[in-house]
C-alpha atoms as a PDB file:
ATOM      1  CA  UNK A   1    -100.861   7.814  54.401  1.00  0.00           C
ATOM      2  CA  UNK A   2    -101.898   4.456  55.037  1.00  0.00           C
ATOM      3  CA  UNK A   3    -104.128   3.886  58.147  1.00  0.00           C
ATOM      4  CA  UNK A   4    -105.918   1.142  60.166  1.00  0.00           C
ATOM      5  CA  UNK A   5    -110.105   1.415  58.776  1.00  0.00           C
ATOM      6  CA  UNK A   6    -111.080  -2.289  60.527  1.00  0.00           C
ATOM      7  CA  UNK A   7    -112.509  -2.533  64.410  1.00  0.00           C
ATOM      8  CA  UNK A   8    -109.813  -2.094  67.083  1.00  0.00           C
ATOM      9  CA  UNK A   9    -111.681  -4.377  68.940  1.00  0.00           C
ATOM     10  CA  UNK A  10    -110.156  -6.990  66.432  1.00  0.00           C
ATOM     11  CA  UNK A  11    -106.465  -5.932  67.690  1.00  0.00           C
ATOM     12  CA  UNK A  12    -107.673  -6.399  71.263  1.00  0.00           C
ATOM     13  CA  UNK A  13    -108.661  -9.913  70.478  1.00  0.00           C
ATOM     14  CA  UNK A  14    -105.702 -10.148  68.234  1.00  0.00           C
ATOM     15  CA  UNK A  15    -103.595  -9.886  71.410  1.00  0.00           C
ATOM     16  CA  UNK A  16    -105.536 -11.479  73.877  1.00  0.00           C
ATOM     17  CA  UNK A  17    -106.063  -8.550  76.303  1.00  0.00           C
ATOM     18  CA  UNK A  18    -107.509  -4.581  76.549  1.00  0.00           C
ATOM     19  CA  UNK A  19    -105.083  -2.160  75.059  1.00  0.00           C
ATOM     20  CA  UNK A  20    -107.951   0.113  75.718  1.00  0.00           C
ATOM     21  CA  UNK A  21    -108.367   1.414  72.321  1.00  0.00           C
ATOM     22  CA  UNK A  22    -111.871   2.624  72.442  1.00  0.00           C
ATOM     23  CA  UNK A  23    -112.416   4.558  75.969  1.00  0.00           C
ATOM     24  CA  UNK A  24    -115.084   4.215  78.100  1.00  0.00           C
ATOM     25  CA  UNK A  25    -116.671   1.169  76.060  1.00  0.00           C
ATOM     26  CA  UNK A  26    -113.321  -0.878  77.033  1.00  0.00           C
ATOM     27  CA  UNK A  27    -114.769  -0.683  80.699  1.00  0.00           C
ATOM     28  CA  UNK A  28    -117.987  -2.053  79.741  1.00  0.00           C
ATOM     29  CA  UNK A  29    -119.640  -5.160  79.188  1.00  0.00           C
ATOM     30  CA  UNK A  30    -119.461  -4.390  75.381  1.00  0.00           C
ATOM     31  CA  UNK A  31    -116.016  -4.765  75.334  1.00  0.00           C
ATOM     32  CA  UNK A  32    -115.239  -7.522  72.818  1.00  0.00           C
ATOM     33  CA  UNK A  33    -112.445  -9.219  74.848  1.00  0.00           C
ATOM     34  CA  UNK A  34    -115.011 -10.106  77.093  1.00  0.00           C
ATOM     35  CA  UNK A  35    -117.432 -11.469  74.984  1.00  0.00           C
ATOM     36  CA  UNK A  36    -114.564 -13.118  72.186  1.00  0.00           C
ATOM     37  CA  UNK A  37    -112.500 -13.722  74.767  1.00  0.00           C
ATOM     38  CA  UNK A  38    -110.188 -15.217  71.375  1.00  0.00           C
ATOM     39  CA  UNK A  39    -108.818 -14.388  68.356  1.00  0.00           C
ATOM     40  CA  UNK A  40    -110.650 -13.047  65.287  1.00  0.00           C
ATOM     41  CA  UNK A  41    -110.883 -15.123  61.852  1.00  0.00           C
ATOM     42  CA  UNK A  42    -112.221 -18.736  61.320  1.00  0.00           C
ATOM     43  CA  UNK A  43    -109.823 -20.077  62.957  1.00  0.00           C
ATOM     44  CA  UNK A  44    -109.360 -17.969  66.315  1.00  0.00           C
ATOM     45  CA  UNK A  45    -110.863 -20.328  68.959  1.00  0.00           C
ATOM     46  CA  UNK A  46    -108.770 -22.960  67.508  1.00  0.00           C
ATOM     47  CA  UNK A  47    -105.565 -21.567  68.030  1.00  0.00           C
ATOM     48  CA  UNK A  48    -103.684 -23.319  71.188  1.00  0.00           C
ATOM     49  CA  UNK A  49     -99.784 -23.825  69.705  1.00  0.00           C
ATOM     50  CA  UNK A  50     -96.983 -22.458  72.132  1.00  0.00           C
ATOM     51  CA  UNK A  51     -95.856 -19.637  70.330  1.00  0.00           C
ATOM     52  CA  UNK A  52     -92.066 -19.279  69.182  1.00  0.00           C
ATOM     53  CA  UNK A  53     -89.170 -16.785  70.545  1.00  0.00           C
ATOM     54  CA  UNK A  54     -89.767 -14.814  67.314  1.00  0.00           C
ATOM     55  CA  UNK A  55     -93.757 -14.641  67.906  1.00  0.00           C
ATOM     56  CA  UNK A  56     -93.295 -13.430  71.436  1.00  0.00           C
ATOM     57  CA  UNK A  57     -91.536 -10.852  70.091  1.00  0.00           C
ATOM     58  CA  UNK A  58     -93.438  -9.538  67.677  1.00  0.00           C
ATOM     59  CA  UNK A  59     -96.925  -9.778  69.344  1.00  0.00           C
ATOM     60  CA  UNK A  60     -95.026  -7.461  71.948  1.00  0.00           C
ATOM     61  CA  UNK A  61     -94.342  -5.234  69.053  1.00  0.00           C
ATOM     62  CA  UNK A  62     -97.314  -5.089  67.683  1.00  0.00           C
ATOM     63  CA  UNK A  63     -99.032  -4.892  71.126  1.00  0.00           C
ATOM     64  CA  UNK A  64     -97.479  -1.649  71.448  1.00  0.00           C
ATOM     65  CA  UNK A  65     -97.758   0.036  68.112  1.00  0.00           C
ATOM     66  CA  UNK A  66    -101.246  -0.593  68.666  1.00  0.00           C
ATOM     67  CA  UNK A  67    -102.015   0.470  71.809  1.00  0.00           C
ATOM     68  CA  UNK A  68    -100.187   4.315  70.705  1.00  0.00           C
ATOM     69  CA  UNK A  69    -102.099   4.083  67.211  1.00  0.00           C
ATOM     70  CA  UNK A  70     -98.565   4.333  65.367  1.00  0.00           C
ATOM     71  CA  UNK A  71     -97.795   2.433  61.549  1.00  0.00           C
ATOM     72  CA  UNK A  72     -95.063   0.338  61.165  1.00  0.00           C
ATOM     73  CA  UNK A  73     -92.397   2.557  59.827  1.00  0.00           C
ATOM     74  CA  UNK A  74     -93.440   4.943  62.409  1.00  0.00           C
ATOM     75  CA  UNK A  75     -92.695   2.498  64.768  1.00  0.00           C
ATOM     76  CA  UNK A  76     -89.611   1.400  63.097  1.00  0.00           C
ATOM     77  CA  UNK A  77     -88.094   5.298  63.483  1.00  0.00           C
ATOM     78  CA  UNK A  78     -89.028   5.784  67.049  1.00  0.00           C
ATOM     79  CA  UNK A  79     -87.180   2.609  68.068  1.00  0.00           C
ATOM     80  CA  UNK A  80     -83.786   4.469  65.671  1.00  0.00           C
ATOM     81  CA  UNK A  81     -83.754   7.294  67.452  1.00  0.00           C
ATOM     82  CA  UNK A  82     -84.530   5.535  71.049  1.00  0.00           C
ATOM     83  CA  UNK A  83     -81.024   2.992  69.689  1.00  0.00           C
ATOM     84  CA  UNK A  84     -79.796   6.306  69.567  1.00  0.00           C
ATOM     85  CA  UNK A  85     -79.988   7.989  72.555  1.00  0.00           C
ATOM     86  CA  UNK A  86     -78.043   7.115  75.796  1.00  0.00           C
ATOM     87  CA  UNK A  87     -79.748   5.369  78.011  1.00  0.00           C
ATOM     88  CA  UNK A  88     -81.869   2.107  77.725  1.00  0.00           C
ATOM     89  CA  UNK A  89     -83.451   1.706  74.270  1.00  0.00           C
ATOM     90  CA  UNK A  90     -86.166   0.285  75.499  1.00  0.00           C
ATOM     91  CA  UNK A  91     -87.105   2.746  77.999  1.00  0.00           C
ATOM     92  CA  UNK A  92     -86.144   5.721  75.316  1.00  0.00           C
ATOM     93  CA  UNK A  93     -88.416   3.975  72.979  1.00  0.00           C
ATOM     94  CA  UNK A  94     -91.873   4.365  75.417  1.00  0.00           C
ATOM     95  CA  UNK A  95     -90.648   7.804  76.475  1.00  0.00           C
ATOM     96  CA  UNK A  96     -90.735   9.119  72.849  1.00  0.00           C
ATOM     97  CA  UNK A  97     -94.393   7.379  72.615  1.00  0.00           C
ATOM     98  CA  UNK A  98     -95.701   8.850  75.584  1.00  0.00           C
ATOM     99  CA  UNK A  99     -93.975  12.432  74.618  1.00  0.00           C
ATOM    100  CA  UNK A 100     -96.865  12.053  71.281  1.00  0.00           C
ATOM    101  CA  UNK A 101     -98.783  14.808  71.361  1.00  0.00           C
ATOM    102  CA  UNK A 102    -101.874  12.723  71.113  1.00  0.00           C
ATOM    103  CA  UNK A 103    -101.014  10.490  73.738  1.00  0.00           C
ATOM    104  CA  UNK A 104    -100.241  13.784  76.106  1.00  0.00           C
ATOM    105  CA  UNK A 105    -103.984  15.072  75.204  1.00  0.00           C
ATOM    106  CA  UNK A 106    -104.997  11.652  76.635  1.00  0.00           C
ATOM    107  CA  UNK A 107    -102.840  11.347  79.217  1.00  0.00           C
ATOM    108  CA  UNK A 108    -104.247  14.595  80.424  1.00  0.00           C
ATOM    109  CA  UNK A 109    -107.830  13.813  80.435  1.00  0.00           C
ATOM    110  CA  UNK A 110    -109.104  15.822  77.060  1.00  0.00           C
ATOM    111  CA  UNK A 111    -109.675  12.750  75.695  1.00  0.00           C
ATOM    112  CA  UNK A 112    -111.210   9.429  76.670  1.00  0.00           C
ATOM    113  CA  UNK A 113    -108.783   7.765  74.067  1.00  0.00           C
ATOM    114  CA  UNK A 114    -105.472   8.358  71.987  1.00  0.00           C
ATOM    115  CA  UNK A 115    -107.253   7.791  69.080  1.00  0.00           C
ATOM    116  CA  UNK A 116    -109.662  10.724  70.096  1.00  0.00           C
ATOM    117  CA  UNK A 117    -107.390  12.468  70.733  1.00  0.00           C
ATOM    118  CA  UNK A 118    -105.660  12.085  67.414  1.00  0.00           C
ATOM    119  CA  UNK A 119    -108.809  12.872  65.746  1.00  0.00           C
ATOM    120  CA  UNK A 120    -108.735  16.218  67.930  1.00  0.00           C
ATOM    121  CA  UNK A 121    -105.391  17.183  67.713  1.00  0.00           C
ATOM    122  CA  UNK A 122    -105.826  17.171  63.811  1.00  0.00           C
ATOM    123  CA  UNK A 123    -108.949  18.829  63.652  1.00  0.00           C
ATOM    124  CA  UNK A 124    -107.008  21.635  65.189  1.00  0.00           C
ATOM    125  CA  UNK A 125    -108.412  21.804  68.969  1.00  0.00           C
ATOM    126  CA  UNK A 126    -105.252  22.391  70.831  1.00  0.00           C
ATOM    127  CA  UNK A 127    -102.239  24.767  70.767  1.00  0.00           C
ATOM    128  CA  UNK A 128     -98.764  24.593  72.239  1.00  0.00           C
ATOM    129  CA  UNK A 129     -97.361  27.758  73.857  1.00  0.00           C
ATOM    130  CA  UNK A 130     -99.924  29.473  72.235  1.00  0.00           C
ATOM    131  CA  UNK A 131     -99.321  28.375  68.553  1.00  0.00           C
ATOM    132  CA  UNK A 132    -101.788  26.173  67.281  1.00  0.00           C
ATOM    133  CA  UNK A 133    -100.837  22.422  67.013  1.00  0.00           C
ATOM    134  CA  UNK A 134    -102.146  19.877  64.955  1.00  0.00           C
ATOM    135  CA  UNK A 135    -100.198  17.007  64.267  1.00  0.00           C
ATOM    136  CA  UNK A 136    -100.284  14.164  66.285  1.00  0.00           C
ATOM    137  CA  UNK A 137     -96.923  13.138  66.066  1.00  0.00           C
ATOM    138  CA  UNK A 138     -95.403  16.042  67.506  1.00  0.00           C
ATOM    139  CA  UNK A 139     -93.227  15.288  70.747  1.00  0.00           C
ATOM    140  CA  UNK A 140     -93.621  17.822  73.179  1.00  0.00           C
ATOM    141  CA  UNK A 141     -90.891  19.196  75.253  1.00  0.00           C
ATOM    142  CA  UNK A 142     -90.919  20.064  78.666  1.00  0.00           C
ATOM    143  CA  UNK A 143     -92.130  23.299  79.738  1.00  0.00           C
ATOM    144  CA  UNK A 144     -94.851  22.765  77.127  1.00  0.00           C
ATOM    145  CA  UNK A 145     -98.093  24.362  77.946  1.00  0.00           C
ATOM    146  CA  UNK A 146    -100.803  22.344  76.132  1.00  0.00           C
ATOM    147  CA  UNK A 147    -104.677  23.682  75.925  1.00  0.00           C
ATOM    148  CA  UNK A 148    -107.762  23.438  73.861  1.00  0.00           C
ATOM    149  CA  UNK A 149    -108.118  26.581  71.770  1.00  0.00           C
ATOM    150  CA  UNK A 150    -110.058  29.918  73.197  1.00  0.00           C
ATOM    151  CA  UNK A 151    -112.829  28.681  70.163  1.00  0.00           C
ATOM    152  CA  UNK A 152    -113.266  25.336  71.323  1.00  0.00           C
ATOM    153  CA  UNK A 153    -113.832  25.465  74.872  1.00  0.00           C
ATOM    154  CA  UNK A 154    -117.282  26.174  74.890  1.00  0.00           C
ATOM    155  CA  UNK A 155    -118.222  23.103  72.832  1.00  0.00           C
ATOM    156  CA  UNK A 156    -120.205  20.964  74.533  1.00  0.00           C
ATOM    157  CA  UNK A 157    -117.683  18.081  73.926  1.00  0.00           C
ATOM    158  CA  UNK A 158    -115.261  20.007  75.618  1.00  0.00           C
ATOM    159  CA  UNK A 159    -117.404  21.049  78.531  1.00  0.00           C
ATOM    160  CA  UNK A 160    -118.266  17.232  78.960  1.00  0.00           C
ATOM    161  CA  UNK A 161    -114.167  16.761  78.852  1.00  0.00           C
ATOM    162  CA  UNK A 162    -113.603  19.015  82.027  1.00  0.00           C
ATOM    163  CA  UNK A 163    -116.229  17.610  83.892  1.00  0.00           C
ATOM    164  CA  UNK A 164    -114.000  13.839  83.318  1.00  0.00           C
ATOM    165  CA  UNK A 165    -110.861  15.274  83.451  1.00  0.00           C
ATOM    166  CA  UNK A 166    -111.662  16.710  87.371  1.00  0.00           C
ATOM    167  CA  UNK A 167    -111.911  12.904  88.201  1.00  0.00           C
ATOM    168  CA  UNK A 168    -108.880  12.106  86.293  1.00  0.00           C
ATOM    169  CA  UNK A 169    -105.387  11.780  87.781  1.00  0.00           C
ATOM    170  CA  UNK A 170    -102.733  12.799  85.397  1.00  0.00           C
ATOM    171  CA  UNK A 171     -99.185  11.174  85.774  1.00  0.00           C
ATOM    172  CA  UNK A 172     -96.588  12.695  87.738  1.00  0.00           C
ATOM    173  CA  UNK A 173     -94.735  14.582  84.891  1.00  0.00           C
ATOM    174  CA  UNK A 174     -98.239  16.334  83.658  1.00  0.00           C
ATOM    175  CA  UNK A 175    -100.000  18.801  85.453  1.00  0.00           C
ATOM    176  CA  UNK A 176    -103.630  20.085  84.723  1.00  0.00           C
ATOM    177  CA  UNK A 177    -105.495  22.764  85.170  1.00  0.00           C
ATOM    178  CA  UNK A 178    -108.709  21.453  84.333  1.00  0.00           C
ATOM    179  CA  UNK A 179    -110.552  24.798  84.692  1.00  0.00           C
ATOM    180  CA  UNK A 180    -108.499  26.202  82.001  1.00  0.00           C
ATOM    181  CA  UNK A 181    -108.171  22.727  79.945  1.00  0.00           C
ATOM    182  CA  UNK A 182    -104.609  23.391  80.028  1.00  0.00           C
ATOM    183  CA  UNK A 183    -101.969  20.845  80.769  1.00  0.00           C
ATOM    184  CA  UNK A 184     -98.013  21.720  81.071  1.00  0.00           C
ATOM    185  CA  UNK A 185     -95.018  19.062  80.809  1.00  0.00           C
ATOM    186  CA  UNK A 186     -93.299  19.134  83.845  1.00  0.00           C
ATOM    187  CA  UNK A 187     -90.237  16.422  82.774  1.00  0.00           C
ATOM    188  CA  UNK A 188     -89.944  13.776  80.739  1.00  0.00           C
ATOM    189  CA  UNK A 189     -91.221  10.194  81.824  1.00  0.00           C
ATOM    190  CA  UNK A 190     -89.584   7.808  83.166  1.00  0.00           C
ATOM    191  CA  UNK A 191     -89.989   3.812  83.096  1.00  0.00           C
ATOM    192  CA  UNK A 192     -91.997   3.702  86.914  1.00  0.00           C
ATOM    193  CA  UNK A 193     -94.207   6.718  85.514  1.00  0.00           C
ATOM    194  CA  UNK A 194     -95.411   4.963  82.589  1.00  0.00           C
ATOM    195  CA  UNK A 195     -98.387   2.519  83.173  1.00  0.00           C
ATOM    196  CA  UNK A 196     -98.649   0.855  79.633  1.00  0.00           C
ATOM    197  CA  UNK A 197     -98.567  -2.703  80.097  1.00  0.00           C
ATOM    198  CA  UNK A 198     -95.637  -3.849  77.714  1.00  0.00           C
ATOM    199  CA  UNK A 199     -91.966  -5.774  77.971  1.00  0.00           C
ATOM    200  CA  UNK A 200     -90.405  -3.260  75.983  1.00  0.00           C
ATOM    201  CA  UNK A 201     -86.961  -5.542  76.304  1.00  0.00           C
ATOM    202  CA  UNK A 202     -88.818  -8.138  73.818  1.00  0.00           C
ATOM    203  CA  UNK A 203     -89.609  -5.489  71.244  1.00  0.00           C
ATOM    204  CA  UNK A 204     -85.456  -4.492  71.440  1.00  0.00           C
ATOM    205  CA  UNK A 205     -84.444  -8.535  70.902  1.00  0.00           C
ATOM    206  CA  UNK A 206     -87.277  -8.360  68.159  1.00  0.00           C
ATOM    207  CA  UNK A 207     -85.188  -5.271  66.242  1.00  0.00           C
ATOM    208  CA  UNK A 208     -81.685  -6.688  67.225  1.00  0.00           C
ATOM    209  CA  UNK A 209     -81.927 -10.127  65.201  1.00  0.00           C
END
């Protein structure tokens, strides 16, 4: 399976602001869109022209896929089944993101990033209900009781998580018991709940030319 190998930091620049792709270090004065405050490539600080409908569009897309660490035809499924389902497609479409498994480790505070907590979920750290979990890309349901395995939680990196995660607030459909690192789904998200900074309505014009 293909997979991104370059610096995120070059995707942050790419787009012109923090998706927050690398944790704590996106707080600090090493973050790159502070220092590059441009584009990558020769031509980055160079680049001033308006850009199009179309571009808005798909920098919105791309903003997105990026900031949940999902591949194109990834992408491209989620936003079939969100056309799918009633509702707004839009709104289905970052509900069915944030329902990731990976992103729920995050979201949750076992992680300081999705993609750390993609590299946790698949080295088999957590279980769901019990039964051990360890793709990714699974979308949890609610009711779902999420925890790090009995044989990780002694690990120092885990013992570092719960001492975070008690100064982390997880959204309103998450709870956490942080002694236990356990988290359980409560519902499903809705639009107000979810804090990622995207116009999902341009990524839906984007798919409907």
């Amino acid at each position: 399976m293909g997979r991104y190998i370059d610096s995120v930091c070059r995707q942050c620049r790419r787009e012109g602001e923090k998706l927050f792709l690398k944790g704590d270090r996106c707080y600090s004065e090493k973050c790159a869109v502070e220092r590059k405050p441009y584009a990558p490539g020769a031509h980055g600080q160079n680049r001033r022209q308006k850009p199009s409908e179309y571009g808005l569009q798909l920098r919105e897309k791309q903003k997105t896929r990026r900031i949940y660490g999902v591949l194109e035809k990834q992408f491209s499924n989620y936003f079939k089944k969100a056309d799918r389902q009633q509702g707004i497609t839009g709104e289905n479409l970052l509900v069915l993101l944030e329902r990731r498994l990976d992103n729920v480790v995050y979201r949750l505070g076992f992680a300081s990033s999705r993609a750390e907590a993609r590299q946790l979920v698949t080295h088999g750290h957590f279980t769901i209900n019990g039964k051990k979990a360890s793709i990714p890309s699974m979308l949890v349901r609610v009711n779902d009781v999420i925890q790090v395995k009995p044989g990780s939680r002694e690990s120092v990196k885990f013992q570092e998580m719960k001492e975070q995660a008690a100064y982390k607030t997880p959204p309103e459909w998450l709870s956490v018991d942080v002694e236990n690192l356990s988290g359980t789904v409560l519902a499903y998200p809705i639009r107000d709940q979810i804090d990622t900074q995207v116009h999902e309505q341009l990524i839906v014009e984007l798919y409907s030319r």
